[in-house]
C-alpha atoms as a PDB file:
ATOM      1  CA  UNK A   1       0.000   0.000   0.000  1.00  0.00           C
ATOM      2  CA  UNK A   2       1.562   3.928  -0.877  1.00  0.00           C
ATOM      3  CA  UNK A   3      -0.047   6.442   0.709  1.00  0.00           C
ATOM      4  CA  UNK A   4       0.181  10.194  -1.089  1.00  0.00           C
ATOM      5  CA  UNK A   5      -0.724  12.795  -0.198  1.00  0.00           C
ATOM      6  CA  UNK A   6      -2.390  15.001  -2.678  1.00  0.00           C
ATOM      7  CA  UNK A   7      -4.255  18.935  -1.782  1.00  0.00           C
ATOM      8  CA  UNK A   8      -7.249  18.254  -4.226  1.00  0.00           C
ATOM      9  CA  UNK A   9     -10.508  17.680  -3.944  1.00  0.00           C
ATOM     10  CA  UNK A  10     -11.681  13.696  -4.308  1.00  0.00           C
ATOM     11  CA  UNK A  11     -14.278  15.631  -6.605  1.00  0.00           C
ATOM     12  CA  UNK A  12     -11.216  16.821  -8.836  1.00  0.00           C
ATOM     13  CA  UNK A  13      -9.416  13.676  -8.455  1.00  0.00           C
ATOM     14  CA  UNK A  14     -12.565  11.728  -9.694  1.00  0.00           C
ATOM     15  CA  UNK A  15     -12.849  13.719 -12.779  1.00  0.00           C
ATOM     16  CA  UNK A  16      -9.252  13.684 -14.002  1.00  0.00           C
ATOM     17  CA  UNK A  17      -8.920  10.700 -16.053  1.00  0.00           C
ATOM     18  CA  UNK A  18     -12.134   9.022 -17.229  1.00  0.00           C
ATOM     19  CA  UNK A  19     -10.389   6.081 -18.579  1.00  0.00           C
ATOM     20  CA  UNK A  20      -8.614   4.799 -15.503  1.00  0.00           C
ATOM     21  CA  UNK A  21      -9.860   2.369 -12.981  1.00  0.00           C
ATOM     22  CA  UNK A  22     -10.074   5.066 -10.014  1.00  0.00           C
ATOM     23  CA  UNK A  23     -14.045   4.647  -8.683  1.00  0.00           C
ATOM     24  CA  UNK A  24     -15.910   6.744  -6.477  1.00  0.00           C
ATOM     25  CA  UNK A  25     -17.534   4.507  -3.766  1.00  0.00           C
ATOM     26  CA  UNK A  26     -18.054   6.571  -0.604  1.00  0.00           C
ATOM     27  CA  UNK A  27     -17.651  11.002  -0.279  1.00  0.00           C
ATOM     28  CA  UNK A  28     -14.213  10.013   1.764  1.00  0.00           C
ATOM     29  CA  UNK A  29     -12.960   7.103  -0.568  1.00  0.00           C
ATOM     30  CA  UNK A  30     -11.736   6.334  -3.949  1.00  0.00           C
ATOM     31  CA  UNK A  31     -10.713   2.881  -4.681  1.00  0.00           C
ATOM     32  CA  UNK A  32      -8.316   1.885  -7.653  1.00  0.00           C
ATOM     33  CA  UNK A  33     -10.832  -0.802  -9.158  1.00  0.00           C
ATOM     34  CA  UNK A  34      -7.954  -2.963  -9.973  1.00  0.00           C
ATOM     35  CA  UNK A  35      -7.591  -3.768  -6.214  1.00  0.00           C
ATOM     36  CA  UNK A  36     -11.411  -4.842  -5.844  1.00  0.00           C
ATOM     37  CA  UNK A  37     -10.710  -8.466  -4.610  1.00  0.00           C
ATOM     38  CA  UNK A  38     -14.738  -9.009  -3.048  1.00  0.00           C
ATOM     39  CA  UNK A  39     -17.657  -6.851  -2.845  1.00  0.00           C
ATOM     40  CA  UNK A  40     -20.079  -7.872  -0.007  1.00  0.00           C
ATOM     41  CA  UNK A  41     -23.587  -7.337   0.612  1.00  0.00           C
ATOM     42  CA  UNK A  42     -24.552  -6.623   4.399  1.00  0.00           C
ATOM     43  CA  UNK A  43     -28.020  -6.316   5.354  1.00  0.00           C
ATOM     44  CA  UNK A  44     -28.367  -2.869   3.334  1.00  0.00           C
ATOM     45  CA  UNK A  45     -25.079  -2.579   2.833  1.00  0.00           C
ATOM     46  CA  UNK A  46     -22.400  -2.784   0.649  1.00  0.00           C
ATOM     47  CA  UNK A  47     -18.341  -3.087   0.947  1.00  0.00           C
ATOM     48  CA  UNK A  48     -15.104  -3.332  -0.938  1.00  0.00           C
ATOM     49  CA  UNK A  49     -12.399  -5.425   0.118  1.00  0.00           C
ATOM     50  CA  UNK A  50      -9.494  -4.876  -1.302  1.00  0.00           C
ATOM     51  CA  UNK A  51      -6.557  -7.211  -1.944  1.00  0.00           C
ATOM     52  CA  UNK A  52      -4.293  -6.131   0.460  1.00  0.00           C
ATOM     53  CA  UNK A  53      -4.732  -7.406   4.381  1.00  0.00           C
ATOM     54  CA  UNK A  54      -3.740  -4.495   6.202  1.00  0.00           C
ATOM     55  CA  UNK A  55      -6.650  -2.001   5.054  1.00  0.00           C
ATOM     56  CA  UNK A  56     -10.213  -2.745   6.274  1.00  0.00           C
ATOM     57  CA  UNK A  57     -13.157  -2.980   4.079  1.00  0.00           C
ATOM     58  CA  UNK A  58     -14.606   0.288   2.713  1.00  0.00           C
ATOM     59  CA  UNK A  59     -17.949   1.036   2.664  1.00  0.00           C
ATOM     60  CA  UNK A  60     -19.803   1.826  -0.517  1.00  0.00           C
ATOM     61  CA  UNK A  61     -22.526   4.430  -0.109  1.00  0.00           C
ATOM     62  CA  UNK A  62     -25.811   4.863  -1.543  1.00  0.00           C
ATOM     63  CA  UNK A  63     -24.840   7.375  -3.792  1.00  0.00           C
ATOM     64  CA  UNK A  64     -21.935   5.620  -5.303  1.00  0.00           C
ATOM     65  CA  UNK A  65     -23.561   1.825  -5.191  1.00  0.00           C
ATOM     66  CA  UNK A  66     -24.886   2.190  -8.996  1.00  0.00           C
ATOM     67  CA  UNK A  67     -21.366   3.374 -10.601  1.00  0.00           C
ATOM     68  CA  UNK A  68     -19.474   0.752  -8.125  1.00  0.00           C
ATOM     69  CA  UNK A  69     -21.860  -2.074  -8.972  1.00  0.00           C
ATOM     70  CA  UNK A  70     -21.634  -1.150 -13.126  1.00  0.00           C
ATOM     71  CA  UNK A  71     -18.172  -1.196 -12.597  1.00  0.00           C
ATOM     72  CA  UNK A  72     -18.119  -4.415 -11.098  1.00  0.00           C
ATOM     73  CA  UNK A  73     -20.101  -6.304 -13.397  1.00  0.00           C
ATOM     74  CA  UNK A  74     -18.202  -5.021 -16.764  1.00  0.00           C
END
């Protein structure tokens, strides 16, 4: 895991490159797609977990569920 740190908005960040595998899943998280090893369904919930071990899962709000979940299934 590399941590940066950037002084932009996730907004900005999010809009940059279209192409890439960046995704918008939560206001406080963007996940590099490519790293998606599981996405769970709680209850009326969903999360990310990510290949690596050391980083907990990451919640996927309602607002992002549709572009996460289109993402997921292409």
């Amino acid at each position: 895991i590399t941590k940066f740190c950037i002084r932009n908005t996730l907004k900005n960040i999010e809009t940059m490159d279209l192409d890439s595998d960046l995704v918008r899943c939560h206001r406080s998280y963007i996940i590099n797609f490519k790293k998606v090893k599981v996405l769970k369904k709680e209850k009326d919930s969903l999360f990310v977990e990510l290949d690596s071990k050391d980083v907990p899962d990451l919640p996927v709000s309602k607002t992002y569920a549709d572009k996460v979940l289109e993402k997921f299934t292409n």
